[in-house]
C-alpha atoms as a PDB file:
ATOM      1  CA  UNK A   1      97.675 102.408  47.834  1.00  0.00           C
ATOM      2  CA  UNK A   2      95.279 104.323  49.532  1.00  0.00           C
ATOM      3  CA  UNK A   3      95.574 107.329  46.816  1.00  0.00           C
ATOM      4  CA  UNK A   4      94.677 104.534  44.480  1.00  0.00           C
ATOM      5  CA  UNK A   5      91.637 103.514  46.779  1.00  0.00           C
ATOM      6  CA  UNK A   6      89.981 107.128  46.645  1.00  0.00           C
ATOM      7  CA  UNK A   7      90.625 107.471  43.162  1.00  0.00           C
ATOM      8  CA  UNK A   8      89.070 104.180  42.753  1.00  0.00           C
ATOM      9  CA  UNK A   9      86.011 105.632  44.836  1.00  0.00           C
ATOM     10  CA  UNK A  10      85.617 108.891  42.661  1.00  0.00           C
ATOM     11  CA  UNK A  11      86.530 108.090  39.483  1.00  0.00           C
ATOM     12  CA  UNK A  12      87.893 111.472  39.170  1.00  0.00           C
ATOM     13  CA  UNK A  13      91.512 113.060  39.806  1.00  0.00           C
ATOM     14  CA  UNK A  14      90.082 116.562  41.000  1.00  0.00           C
ATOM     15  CA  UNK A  15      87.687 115.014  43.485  1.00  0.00           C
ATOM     16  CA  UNK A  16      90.526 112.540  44.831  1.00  0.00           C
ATOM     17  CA  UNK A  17      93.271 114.805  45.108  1.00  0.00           C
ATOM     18  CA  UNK A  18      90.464 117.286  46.479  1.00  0.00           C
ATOM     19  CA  UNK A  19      89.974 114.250  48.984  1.00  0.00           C
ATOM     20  CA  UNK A  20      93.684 113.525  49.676  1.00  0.00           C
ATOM     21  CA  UNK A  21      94.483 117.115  50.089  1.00  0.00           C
ATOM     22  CA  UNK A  22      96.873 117.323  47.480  1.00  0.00           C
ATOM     23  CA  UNK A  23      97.258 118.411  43.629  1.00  0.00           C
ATOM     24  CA  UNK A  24      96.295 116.900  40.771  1.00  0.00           C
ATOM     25  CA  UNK A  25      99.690 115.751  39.231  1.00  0.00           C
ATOM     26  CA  UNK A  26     101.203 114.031  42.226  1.00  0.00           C
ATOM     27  CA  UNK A  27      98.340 111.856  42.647  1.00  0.00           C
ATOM     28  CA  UNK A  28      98.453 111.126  38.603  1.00  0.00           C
ATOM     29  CA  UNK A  29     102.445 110.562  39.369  1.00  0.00           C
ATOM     30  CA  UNK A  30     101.177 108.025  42.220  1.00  0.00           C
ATOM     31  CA  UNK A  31      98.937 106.378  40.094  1.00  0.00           C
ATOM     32  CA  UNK A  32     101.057 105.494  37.547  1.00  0.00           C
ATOM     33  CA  UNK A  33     103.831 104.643  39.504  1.00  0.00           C
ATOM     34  CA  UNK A  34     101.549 101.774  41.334  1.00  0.00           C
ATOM     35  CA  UNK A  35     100.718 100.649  37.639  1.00  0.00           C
ATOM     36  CA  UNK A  36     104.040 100.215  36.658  1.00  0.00           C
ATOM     37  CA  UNK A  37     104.809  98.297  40.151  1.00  0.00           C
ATOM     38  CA  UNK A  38     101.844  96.236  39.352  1.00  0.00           C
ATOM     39  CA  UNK A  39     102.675  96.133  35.372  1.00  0.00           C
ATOM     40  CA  UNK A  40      99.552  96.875  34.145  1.00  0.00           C
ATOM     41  CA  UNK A  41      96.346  99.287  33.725  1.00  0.00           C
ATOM     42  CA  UNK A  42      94.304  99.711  36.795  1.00  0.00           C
ATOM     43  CA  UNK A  43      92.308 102.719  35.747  1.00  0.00           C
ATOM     44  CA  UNK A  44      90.906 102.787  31.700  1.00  0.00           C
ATOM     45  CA  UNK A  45      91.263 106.831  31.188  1.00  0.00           C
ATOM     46  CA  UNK A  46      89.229 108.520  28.280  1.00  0.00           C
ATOM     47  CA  UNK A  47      88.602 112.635  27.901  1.00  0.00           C
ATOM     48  CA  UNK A  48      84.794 111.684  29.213  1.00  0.00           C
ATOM     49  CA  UNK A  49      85.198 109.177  32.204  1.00  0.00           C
ATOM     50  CA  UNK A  50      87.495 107.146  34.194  1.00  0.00           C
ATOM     51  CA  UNK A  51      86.899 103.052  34.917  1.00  0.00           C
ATOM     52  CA  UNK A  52      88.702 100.361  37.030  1.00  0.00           C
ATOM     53  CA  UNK A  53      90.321  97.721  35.227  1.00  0.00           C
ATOM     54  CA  UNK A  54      89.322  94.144  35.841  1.00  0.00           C
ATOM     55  CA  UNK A  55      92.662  94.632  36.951  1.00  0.00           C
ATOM     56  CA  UNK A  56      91.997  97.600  39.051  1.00  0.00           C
ATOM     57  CA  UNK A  57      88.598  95.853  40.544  1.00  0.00           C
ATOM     58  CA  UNK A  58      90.688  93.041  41.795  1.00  0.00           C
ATOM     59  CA  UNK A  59      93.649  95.146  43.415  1.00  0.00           C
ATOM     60  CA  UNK A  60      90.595  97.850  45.266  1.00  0.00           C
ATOM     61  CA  UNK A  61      89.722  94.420  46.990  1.00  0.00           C
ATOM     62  CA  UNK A  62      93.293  94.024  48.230  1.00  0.00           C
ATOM     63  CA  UNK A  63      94.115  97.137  48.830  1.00  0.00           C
ATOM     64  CA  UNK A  64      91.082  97.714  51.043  1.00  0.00           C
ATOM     65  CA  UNK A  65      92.168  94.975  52.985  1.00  0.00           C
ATOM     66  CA  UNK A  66      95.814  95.385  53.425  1.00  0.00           C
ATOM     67  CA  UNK A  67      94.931  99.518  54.312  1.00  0.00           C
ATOM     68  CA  UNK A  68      92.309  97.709  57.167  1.00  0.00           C
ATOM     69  CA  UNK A  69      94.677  95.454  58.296  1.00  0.00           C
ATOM     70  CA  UNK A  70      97.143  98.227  58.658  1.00  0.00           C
ATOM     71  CA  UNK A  71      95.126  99.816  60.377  1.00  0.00           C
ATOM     72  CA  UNK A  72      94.021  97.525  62.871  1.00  0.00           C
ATOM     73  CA  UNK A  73      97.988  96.883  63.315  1.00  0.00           C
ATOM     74  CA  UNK A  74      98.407 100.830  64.478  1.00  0.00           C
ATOM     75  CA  UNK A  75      95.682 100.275  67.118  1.00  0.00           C
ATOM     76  CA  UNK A  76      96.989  96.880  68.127  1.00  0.00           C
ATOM     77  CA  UNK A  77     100.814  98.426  68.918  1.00  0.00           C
ATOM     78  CA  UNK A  78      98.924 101.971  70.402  1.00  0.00           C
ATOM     79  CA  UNK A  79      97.348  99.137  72.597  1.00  0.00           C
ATOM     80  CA  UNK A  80     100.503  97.388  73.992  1.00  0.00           C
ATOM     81  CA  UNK A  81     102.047 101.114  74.198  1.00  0.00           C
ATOM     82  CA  UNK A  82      99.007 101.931  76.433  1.00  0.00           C
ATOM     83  CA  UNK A  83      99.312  98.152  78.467  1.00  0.00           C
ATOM     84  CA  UNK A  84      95.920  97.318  76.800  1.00  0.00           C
ATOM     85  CA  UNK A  85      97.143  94.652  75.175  1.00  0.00           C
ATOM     86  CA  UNK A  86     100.280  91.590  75.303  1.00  0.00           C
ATOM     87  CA  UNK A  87     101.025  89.232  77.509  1.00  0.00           C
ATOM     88  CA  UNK A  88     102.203  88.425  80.918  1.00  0.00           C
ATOM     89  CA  UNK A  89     103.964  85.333  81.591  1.00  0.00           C
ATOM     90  CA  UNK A  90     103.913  84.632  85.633  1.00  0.00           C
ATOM     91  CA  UNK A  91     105.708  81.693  87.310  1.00  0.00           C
ATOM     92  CA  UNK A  92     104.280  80.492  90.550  1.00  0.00           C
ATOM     93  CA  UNK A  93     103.608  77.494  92.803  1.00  0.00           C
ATOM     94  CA  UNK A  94     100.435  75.473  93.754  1.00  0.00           C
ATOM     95  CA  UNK A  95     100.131  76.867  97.076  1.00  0.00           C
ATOM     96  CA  UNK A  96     100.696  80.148  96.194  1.00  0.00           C
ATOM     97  CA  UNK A  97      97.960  79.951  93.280  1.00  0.00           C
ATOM     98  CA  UNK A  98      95.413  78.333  95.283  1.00  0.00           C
ATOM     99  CA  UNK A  99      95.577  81.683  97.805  1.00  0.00           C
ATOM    100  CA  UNK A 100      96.028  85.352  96.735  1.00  0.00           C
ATOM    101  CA  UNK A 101      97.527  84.795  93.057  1.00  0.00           C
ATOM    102  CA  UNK A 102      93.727  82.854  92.089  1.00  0.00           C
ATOM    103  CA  UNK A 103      91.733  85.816  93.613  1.00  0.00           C
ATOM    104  CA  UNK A 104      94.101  88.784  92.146  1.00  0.00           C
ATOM    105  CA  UNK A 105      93.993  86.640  88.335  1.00  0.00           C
ATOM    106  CA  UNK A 106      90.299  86.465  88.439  1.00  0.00           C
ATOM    107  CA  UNK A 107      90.147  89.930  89.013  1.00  0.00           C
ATOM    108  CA  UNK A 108      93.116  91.080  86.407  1.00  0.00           C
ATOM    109  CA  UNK A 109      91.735  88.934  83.527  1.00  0.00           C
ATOM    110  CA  UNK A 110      88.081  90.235  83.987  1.00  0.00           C
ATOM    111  CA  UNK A 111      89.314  93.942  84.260  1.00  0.00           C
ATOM    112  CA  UNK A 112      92.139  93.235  81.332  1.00  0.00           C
ATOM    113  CA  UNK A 113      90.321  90.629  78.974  1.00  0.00           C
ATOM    114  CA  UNK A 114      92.852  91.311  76.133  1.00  0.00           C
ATOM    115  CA  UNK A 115      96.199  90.760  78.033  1.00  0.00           C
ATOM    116  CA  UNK A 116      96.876  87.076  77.966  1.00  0.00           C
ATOM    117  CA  UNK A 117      97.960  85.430  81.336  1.00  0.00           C
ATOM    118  CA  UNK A 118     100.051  82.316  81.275  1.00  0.00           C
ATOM    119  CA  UNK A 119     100.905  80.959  84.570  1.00  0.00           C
ATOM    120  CA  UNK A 120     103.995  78.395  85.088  1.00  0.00           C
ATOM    121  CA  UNK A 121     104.139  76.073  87.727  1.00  0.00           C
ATOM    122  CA  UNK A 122     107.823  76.032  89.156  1.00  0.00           C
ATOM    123  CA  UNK A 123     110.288  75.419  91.651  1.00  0.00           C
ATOM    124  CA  UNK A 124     111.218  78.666  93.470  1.00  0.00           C
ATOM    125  CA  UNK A 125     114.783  78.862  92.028  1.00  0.00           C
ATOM    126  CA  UNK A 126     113.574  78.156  88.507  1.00  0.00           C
ATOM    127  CA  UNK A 127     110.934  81.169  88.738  1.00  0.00           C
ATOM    128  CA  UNK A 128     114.238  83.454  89.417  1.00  0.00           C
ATOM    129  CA  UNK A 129     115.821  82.155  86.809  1.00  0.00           C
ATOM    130  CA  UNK A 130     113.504  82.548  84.411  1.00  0.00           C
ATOM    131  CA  UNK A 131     112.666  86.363  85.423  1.00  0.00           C
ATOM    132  CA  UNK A 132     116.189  87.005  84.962  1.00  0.00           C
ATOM    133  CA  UNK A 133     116.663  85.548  81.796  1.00  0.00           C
ATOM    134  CA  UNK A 134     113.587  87.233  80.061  1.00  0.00           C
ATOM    135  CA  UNK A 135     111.458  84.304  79.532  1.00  0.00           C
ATOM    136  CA  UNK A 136     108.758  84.931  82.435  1.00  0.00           C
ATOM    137  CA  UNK A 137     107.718  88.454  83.400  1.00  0.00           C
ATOM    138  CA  UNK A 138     106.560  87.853  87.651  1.00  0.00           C
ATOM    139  CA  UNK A 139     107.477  85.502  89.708  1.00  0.00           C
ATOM    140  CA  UNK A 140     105.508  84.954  92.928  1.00  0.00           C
ATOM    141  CA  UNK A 141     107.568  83.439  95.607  1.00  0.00           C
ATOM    142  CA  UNK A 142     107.876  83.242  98.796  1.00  0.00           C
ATOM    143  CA  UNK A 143     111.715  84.145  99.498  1.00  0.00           C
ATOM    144  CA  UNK A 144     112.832  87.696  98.536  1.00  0.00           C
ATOM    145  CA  UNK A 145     115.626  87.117  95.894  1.00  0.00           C
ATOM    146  CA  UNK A 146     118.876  88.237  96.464  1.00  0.00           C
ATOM    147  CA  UNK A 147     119.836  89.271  93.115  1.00  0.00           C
ATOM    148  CA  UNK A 148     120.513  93.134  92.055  1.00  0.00           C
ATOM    149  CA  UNK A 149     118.624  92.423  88.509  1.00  0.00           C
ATOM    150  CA  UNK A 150     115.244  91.869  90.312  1.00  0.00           C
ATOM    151  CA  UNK A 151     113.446  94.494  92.222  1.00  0.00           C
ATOM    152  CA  UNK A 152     110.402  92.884  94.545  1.00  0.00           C
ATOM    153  CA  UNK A 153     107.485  93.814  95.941  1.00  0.00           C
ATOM    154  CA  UNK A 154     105.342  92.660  99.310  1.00  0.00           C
ATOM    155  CA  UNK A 155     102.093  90.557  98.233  1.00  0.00           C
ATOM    156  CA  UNK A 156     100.293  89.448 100.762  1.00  0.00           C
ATOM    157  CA  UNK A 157     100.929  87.229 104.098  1.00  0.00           C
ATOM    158  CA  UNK A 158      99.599  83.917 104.915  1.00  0.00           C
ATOM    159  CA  UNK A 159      99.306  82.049 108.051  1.00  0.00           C
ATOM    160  CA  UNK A 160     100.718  78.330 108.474  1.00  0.00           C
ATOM    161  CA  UNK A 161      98.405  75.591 109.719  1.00  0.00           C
ATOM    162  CA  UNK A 162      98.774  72.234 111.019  1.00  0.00           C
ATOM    163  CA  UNK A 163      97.416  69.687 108.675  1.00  0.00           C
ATOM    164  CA  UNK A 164      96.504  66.585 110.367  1.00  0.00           C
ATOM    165  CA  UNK A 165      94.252  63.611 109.993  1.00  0.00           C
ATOM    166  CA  UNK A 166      91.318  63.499 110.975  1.00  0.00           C
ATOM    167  CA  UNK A 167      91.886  60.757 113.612  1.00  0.00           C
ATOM    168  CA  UNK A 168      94.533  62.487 115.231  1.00  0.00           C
ATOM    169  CA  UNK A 169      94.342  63.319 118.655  1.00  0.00           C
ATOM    170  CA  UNK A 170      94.081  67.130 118.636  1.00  0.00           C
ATOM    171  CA  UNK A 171      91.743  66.736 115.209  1.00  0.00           C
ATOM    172  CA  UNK A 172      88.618  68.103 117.762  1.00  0.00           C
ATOM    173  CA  UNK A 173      90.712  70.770 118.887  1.00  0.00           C
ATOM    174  CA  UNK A 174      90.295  74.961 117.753  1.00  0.00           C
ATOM    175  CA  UNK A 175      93.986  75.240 117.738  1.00  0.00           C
ATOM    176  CA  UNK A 176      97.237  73.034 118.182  1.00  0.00           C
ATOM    177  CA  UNK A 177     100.995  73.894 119.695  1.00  0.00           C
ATOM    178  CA  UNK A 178     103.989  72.940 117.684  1.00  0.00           C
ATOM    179  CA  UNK A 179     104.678  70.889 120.538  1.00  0.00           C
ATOM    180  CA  UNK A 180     101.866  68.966 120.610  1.00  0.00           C
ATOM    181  CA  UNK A 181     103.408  67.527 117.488  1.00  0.00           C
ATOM    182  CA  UNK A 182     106.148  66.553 118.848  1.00  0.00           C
ATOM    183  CA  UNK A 183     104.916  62.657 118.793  1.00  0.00           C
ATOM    184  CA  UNK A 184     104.207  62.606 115.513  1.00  0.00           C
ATOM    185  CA  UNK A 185     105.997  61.857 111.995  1.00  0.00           C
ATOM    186  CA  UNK A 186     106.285  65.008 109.559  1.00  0.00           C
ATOM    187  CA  UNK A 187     105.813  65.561 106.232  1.00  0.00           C
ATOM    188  CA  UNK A 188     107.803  68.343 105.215  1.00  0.00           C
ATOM    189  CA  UNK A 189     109.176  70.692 102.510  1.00  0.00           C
ATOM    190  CA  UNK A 190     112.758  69.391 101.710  1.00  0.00           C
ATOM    191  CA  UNK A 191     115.009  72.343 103.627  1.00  0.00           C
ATOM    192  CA  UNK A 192     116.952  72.774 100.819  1.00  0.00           C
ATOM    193  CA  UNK A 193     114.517  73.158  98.145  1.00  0.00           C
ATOM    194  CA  UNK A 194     113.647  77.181  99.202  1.00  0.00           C
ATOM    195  CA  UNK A 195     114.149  79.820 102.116  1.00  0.00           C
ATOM    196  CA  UNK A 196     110.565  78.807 102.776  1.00  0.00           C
ATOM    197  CA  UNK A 197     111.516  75.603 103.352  1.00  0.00           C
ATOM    198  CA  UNK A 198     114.235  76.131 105.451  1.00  0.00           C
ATOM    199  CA  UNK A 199     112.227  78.588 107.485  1.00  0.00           C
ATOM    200  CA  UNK A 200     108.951  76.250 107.703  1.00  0.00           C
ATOM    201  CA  UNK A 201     111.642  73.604 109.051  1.00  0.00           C
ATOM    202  CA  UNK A 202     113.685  76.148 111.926  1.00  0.00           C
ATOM    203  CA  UNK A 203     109.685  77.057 113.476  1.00  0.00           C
ATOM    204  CA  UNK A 204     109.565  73.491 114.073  1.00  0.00           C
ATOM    205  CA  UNK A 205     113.532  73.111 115.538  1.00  0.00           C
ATOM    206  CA  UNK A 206     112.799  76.026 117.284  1.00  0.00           C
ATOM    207  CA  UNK A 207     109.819  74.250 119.859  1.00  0.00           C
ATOM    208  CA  UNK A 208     112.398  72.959 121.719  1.00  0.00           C
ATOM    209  CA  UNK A 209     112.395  68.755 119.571  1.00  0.00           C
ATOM    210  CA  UNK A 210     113.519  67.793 116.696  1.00  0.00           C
ATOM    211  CA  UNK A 211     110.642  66.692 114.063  1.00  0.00           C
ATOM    212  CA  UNK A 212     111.082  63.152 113.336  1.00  0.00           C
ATOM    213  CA  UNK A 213     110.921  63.301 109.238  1.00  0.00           C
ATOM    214  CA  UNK A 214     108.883  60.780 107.247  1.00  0.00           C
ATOM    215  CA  UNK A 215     108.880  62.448 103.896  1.00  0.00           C
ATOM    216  CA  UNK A 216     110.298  65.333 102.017  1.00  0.00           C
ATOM    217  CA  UNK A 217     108.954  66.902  99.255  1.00  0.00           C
ATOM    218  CA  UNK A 218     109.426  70.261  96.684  1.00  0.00           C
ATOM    219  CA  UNK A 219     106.146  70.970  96.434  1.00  0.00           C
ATOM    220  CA  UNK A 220     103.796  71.658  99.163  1.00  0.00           C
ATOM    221  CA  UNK A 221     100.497  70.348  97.308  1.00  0.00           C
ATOM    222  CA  UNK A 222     101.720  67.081  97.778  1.00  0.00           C
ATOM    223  CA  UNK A 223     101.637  66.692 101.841  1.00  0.00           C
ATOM    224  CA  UNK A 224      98.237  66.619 101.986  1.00  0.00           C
ATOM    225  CA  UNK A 225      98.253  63.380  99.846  1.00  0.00           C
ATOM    226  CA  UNK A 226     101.267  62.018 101.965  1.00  0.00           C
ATOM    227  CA  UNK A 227      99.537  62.662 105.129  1.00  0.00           C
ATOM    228  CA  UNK A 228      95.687  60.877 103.841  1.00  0.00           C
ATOM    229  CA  UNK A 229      98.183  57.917 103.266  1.00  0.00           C
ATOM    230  CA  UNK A 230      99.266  57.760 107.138  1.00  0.00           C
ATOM    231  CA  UNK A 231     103.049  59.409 106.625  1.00  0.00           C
ATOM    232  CA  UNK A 232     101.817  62.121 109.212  1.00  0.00           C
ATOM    233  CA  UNK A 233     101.521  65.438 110.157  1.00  0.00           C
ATOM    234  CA  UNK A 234     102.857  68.338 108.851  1.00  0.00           C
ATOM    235  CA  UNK A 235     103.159  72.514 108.476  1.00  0.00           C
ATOM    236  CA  UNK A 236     101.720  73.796 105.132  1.00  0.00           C
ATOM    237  CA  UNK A 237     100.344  78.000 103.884  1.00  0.00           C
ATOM    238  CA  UNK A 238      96.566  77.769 104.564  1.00  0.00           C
ATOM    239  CA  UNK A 239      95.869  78.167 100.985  1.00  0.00           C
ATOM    240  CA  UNK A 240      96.557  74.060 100.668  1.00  0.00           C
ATOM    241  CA  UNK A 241      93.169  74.009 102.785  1.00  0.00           C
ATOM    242  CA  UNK A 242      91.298  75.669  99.299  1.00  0.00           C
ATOM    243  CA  UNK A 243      90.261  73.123  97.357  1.00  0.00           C
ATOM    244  CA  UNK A 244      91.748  70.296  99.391  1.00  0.00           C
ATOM    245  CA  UNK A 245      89.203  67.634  99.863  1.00  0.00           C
ATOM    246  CA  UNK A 246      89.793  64.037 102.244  1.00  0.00           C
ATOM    247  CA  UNK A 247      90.055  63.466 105.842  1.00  0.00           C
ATOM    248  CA  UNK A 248      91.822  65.914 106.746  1.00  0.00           C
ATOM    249  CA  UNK A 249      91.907  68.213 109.837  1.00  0.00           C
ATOM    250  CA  UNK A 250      93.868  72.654 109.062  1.00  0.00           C
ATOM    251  CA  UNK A 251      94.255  73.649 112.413  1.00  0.00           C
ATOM    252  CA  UNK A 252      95.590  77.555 113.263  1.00  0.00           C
ATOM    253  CA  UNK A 253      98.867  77.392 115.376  1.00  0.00           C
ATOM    254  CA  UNK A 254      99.058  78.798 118.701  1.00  0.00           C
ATOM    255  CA  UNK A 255     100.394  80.225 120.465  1.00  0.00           C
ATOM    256  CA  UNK A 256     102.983  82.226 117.740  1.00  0.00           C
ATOM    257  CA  UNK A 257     101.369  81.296 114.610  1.00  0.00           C
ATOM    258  CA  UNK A 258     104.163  81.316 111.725  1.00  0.00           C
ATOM    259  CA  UNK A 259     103.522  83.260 108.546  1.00  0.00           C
ATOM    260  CA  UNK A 260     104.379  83.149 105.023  1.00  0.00           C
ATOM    261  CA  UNK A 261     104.802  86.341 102.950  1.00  0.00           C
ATOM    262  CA  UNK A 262     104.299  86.013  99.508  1.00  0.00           C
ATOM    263  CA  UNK A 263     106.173  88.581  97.044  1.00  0.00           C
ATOM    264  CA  UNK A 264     105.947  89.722  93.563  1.00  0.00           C
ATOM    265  CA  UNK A 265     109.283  89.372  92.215  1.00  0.00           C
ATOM    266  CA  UNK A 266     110.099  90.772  88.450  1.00  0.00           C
ATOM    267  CA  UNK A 267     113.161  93.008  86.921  1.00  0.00           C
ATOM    268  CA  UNK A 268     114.635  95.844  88.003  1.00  0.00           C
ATOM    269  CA  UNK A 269     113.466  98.633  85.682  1.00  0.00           C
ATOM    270  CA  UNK A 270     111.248  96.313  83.497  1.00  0.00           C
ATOM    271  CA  UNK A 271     108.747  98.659  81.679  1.00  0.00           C
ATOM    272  CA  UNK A 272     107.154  96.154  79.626  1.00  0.00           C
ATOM    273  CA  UNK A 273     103.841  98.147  79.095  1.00  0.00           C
ATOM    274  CA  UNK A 274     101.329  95.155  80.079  1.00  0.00           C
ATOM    275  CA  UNK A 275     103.310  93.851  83.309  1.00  0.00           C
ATOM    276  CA  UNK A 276     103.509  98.185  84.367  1.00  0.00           C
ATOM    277  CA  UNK A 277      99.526  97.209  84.021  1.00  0.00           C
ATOM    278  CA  UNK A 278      99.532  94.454  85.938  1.00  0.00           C
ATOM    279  CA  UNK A 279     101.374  95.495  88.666  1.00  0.00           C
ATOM    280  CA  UNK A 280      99.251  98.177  89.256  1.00  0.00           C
ATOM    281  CA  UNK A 281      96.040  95.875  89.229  1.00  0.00           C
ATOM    282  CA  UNK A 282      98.217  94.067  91.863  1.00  0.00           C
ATOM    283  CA  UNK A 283      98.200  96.907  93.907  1.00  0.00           C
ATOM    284  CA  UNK A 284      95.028  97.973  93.791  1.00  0.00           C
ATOM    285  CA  UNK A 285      93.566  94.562  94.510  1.00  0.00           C
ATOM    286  CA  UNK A 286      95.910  93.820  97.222  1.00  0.00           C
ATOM    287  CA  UNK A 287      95.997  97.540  98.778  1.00  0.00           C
ATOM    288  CA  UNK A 288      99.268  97.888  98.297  1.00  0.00           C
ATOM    289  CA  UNK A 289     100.836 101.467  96.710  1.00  0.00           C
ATOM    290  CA  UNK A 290     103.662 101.707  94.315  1.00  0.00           C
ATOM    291  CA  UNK A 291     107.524 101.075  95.022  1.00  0.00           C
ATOM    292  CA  UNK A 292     106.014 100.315  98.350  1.00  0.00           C
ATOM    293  CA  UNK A 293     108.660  97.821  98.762  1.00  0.00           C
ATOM    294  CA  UNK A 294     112.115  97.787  96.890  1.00  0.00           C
ATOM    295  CA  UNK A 295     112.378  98.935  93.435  1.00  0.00           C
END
């Protein structure tokens, strides 16, 4: 096809083949083995000049196209190769997308405007599953998984607030105890939904009372709605403060602050050429260097 395109552009076998680098009678042989795939005349021949068909005007058109188009399909796979190029599929939760994961996107999708990033919203145990099966690429959660498939890498940590209303006793206050709490109903993260959970739970065993429980929930974006409607207090990451509007009172834990660390989680080996990419935009953003944590 694209022997037929510079003939069709010089009109003349020792110019093309001059063009192609080749001799003369291959590029005839070409020729008229395209016309007999095509089963009829592109090129009228007479001893003085050469023409296109009406035939061979229509198929240049074509062929020009389907040569660009392959083209453009070489460049598009040298892209992926290079990480320039896919997608990433990450699963997440709420919280952890309103903190670090909303910054280190932004960043990514302005630096990497031809990857496509599709984010997932999921339990914690349904973001391992679906790294492990192939279907997302990263998972950002908050337990380290123990699975030999998945490698993992540290993210970033978070601090734990109180989240209170705003007509709570301690609402004037710079800081609260645990045990300052200890009066109050909690809204918490059902202890058997995640590690987090559990963990977010045994801080507030661990104060010396045991947390009289209003409400459990999977998902920590919904205690600050549970707690405007008078179910309480409770313990979320300080990224439900961003973008949380009402009244409503985040105030730092002290003394002993608990923390949350949040980790990119993806499979072992995995060198998919656009999560490689992204992983090392992770990095960078978040100061962290490679296989800085297990791989």
């Amino acid at each position: 096809m694209h022997c037929f395109v510079v003939l069709a552009e010089e009109l003349n076998f020792t110019r093309a083949a001059r063009r192609l680098n080749m001799s003369q009678p291959p590029l005839s042989t070409l020729i008229q083995s395209l016309e007999r795939e095509v089963g009829t005349e592109l090129l009228s021949r007479t001893s003085r000049k050469m023409a296109l068909t009406r035939a061979g005007e229509a198929f240049l058109l074509r062929a020009r196209n389907i040569l660009a188009q392959h083209q453009r399909s070489l460049l598009e796979i040298d892209e992926i190769k290079a990480g320039q190029h896919g997608m990433i599929e990450i699963g997440t939760t709420g919280s952890i997308l309103r903190g670090g994961l909303a910054d280190l996107l932004a960043t990514f999708c302005r630096d990497h405007p031809r990857i496509t990033v599709r984010i997932h919203e999921q339990s914690p145990t349904i973001q391992i599953s679906e790294v492990i099966s192939r279907r997302a690429d990263v998972s950002f959660n908050r337990s380290i998984p123990a699975d030999d498939e998945l490698a993992y890498e540290f993210a970033w940590r978070e601090e734990l607030v109180a989240l209170l209303p705003d007509t709570h006793p301690a609402a004037g206050q710079e800081s609260v105890s645990i045990r300052e709490l200890r009066h109050d109903a909690h809204v918490i993260l059902r202890p058997d939904s995640s590690d987090f959970a559990a963990y977010v739970m045994s801080h507030l065993s661990s104060s010396g009372y045991r947390p009289r429980i209003s409400q459990q929930v999977v998902d920590a974006q919904s205690i600050p709605s549970l707690i405007v409607a008078g179910f309480g207090v409770g313990v979320v990451p300080s990224a439900i403060a961003r973008l949380t509007s009402g009244p409503l009172v985040f105030l730092p834990i002290r003394p002993d602050p608990p923390v949350s660390d949040v980790f990119a989680v993806y499979r072992q080996h995995d060198q998919t050429p656009a999560l490689q990419v992204f992983l090392k935009a992770m990095r960078e953003v978040l100061g962290k260097p490679p296989g800085g944590d297990r791989s």
